[in-house]
PDB file of N, CA and C in Angstrom:
ATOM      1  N   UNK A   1       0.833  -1.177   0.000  1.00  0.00           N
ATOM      2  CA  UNK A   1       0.000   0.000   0.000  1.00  0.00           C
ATOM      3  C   UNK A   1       0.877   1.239   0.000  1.00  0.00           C
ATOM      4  N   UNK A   2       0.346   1.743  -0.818  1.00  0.00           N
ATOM      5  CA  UNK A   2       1.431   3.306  -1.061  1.00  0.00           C
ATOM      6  C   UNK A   2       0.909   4.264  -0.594  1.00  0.00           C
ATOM      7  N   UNK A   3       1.360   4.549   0.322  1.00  0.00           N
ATOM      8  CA  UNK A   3       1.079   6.281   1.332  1.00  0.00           C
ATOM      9  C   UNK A   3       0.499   7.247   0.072  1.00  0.00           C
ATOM     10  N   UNK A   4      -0.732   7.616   1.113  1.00  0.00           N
ATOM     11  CA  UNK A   4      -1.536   8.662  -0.103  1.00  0.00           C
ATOM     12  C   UNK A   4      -2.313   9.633   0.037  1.00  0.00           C
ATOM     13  N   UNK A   5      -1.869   9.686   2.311  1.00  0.00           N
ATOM     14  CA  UNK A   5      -2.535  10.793   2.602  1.00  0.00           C
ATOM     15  C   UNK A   5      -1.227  11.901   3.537  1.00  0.00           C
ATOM     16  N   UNK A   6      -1.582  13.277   3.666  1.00  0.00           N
ATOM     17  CA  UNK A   6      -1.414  13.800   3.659  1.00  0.00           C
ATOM     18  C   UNK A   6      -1.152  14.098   5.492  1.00  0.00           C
ATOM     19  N   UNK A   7      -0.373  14.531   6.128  1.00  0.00           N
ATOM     20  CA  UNK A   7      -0.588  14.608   8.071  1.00  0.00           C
ATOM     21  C   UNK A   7      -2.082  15.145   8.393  1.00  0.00           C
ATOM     22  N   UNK A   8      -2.369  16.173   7.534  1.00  0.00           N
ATOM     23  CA  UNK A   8      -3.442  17.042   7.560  1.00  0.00           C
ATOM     24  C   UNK A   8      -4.689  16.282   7.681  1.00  0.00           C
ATOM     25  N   UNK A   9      -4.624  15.570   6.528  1.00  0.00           N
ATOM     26  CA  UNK A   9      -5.875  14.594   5.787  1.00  0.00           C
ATOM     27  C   UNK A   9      -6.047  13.138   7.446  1.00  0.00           C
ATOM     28  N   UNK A  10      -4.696  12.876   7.712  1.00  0.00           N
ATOM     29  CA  UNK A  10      -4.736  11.526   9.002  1.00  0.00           C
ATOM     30  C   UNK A  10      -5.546  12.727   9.836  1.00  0.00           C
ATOM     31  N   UNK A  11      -5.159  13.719  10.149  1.00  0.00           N
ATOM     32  CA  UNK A  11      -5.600  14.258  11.883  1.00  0.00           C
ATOM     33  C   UNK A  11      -6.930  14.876  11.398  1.00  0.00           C
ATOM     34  N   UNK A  12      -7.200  15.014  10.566  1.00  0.00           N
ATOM     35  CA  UNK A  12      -8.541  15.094  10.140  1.00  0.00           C
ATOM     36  C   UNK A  12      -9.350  13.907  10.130  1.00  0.00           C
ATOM     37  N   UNK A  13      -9.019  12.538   9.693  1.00  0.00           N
ATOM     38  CA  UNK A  13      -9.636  11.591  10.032  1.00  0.00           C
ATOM     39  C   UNK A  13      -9.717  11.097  11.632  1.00  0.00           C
ATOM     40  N   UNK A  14      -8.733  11.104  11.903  1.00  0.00           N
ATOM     41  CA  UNK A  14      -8.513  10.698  13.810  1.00  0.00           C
ATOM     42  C   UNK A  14      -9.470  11.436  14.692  1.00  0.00           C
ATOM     43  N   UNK A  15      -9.566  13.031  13.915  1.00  0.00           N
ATOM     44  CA  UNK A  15     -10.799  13.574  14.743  1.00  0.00           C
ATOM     45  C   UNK A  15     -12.226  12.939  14.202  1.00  0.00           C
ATOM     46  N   UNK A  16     -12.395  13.076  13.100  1.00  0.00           N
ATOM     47  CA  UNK A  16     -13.586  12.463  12.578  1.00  0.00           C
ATOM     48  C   UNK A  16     -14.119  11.273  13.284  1.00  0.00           C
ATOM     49  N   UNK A  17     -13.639  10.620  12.807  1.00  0.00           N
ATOM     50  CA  UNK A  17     -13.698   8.934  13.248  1.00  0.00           C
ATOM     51  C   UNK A  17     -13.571   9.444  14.682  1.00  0.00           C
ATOM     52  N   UNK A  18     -13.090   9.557  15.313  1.00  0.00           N
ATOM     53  CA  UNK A  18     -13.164   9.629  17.039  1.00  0.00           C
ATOM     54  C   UNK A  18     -14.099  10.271  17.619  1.00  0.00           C
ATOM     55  N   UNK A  19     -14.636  11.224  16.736  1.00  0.00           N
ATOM     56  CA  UNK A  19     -15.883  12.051  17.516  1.00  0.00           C
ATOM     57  C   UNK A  19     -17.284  11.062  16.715  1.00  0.00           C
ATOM     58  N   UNK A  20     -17.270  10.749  15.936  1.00  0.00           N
ATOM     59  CA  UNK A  20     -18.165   9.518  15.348  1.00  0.00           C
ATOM     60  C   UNK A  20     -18.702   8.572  16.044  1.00  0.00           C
ATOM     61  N   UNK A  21     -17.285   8.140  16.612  1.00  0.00           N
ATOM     62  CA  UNK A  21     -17.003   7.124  17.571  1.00  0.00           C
ATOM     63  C   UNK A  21     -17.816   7.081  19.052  1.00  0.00           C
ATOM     64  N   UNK A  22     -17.290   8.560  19.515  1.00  0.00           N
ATOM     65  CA  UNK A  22     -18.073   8.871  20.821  1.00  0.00           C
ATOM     66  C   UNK A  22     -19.455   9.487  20.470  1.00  0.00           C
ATOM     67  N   UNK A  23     -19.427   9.763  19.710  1.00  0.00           N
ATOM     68  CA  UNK A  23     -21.348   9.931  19.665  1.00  0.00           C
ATOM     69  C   UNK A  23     -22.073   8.675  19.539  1.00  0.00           C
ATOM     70  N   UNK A  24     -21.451   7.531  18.988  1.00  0.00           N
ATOM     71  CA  UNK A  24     -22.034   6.152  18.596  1.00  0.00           C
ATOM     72  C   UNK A  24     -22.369   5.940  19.720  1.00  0.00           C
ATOM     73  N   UNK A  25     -21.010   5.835  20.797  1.00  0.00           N
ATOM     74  CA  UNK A  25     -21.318   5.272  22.249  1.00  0.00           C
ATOM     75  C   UNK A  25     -22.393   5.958  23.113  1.00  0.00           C
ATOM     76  N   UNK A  26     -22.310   7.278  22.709  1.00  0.00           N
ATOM     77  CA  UNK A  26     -23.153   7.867  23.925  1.00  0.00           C
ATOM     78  C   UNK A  26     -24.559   7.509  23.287  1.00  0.00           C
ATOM     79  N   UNK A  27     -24.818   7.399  21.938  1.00  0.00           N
ATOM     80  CA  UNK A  27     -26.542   7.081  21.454  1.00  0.00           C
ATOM     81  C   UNK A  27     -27.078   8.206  20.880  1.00  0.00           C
ATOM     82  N   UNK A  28     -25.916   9.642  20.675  1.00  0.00           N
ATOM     83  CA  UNK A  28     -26.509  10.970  20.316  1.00  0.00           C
ATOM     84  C   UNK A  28     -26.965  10.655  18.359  1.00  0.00           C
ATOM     85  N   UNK A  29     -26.197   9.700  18.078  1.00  0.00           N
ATOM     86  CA  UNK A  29     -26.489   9.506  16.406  1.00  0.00           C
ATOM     87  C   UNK A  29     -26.919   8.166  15.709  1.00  0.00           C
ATOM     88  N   UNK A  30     -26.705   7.225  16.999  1.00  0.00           N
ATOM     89  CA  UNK A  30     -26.982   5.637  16.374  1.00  0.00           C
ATOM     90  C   UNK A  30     -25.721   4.855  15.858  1.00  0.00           C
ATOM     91  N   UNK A  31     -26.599   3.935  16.028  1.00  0.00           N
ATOM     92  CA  UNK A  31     -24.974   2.700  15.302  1.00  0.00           C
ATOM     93  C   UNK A  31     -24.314   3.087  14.527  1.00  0.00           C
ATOM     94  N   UNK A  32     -24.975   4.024  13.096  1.00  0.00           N
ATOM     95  CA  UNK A  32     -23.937   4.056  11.729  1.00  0.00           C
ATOM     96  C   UNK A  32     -22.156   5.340  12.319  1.00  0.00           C
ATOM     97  N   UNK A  33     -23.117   5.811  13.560  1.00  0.00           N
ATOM     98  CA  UNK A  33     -21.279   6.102  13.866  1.00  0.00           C
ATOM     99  C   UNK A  33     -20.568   5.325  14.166  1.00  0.00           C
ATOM    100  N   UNK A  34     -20.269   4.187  14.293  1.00  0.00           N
ATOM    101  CA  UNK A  34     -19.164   3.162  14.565  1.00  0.00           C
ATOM    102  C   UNK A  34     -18.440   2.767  12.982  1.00  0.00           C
ATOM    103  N   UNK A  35     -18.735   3.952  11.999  1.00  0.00           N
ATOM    104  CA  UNK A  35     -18.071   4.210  10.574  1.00  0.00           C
ATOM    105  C   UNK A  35     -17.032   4.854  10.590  1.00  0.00           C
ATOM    106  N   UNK A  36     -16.806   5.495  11.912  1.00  0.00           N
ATOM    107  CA  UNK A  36     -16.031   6.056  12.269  1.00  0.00           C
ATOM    108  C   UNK A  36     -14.732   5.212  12.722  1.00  0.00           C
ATOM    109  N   UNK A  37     -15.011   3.738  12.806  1.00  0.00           N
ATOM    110  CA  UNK A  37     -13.819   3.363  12.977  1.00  0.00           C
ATOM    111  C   UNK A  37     -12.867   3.516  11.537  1.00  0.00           C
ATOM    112  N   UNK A  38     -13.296   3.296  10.598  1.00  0.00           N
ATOM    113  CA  UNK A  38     -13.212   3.240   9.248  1.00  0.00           C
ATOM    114  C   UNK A  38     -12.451   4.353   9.145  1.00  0.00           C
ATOM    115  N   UNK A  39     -12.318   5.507   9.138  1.00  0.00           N
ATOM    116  CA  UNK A  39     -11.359   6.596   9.421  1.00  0.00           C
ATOM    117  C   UNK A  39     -10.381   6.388  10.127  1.00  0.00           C
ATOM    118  N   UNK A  40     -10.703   6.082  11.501  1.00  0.00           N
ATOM    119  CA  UNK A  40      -9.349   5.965  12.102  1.00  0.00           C
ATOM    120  C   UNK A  40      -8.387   4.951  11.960  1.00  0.00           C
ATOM    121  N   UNK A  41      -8.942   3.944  11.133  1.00  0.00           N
ATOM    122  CA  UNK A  41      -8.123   2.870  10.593  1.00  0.00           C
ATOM    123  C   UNK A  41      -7.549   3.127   9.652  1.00  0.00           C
ATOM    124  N   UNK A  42      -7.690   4.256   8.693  1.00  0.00           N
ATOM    125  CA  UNK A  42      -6.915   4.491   7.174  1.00  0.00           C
ATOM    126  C   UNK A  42      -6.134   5.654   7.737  1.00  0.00           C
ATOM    127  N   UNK A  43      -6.715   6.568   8.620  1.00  0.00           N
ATOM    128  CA  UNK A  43      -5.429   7.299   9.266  1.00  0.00           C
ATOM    129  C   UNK A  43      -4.480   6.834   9.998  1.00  0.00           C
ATOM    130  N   UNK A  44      -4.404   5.475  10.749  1.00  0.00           N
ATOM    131  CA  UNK A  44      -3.609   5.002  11.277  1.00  0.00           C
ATOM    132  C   UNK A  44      -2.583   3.801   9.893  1.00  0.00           C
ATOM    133  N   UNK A  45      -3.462   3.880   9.240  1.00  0.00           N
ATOM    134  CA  UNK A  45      -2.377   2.939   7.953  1.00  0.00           C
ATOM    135  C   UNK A  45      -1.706   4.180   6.965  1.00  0.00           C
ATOM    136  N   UNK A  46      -1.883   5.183   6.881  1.00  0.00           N
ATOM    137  CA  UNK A  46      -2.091   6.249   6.345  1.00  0.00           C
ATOM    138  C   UNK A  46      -2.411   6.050   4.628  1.00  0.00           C
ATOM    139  N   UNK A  47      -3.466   5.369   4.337  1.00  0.00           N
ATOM    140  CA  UNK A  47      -3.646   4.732   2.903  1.00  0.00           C
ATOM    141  C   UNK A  47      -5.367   4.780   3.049  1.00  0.00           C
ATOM    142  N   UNK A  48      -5.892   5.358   2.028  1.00  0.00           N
ATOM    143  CA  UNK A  48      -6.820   5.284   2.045  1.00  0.00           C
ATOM    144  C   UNK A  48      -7.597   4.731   0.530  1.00  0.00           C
ATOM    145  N   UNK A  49      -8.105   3.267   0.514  1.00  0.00           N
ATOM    146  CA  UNK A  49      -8.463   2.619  -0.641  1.00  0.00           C
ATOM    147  C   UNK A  49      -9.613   3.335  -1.620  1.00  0.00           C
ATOM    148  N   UNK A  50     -10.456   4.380  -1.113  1.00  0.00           N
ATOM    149  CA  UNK A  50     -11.289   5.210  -2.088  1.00  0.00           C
ATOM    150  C   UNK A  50     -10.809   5.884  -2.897  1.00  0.00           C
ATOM    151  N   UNK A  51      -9.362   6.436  -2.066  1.00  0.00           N
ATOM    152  CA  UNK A  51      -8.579   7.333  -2.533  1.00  0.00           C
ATOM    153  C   UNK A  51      -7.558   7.226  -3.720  1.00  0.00           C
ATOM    154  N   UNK A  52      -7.440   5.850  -3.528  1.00  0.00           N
ATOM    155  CA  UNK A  52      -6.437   5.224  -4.461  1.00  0.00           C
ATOM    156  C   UNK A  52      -7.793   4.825  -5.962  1.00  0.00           C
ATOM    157  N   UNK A  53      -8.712   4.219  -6.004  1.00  0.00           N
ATOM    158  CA  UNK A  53      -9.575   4.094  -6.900  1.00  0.00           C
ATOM    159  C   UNK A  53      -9.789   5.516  -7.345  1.00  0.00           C
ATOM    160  N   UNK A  54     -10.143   6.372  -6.932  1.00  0.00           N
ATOM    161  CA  UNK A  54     -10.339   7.848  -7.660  1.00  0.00           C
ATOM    162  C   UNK A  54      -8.851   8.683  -8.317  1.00  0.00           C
ATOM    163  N   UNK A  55      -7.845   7.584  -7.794  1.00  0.00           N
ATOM    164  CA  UNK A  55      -6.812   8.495  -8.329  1.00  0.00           C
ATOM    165  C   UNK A  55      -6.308   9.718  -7.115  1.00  0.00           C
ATOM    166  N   UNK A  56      -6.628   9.833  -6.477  1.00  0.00           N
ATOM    167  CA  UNK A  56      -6.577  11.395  -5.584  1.00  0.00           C
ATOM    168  C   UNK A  56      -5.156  10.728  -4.486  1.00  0.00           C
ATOM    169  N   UNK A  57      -4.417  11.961  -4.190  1.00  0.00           N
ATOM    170  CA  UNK A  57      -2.664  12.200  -3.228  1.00  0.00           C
ATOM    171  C   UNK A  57      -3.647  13.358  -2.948  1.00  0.00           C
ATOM    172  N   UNK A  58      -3.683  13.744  -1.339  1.00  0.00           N
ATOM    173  CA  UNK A  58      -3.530  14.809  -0.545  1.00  0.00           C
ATOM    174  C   UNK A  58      -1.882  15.325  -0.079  1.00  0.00           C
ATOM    175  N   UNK A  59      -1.272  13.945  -0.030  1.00  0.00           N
ATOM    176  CA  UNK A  59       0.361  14.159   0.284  1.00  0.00           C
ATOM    177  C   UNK A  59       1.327  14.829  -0.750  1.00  0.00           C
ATOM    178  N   UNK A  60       2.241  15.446  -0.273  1.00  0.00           N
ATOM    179  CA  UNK A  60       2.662  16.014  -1.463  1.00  0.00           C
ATOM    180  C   UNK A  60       3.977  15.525  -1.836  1.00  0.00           C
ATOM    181  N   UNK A  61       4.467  14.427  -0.943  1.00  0.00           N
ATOM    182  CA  UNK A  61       6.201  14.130  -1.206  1.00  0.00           C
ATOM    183  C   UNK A  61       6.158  12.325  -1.399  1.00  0.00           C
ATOM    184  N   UNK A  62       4.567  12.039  -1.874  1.00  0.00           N
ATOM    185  CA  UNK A  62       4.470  10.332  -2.526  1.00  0.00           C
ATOM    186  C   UNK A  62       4.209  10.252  -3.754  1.00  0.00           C
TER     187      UNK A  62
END
């Protein structure tokens, strides 16, 4: 897997996915926030497979 996001693009997902996350738990949005793991898993691989099918680098030195 070839790096294809950007620091910006990960800490943007880590918040996403994590506040997703805690709204799932608390019940403020329902189950489909636990999609939010899904973010924090491609920010923690820093590869994101949609990203690679559309063609799209947020990073600028891959």
């Amino acid at each position: 897997m070839t790096r294809n996001l950007a620091n910006w693009d990960r800490i943007a997902r880590f918040v996403l996915g994590g506040l997703l996350i805690i709204m799932a738990l608390m019940g403020t949005i329902g189950a489909w926030g636990y999609l939010g793991v899904i973010f924090v898993a491609t920010g923690f691989m820093n590869f994101c497979p949609i990203y690679r099918v559309l063609g799209i680098k947020t990073c600028t030195d891959c």
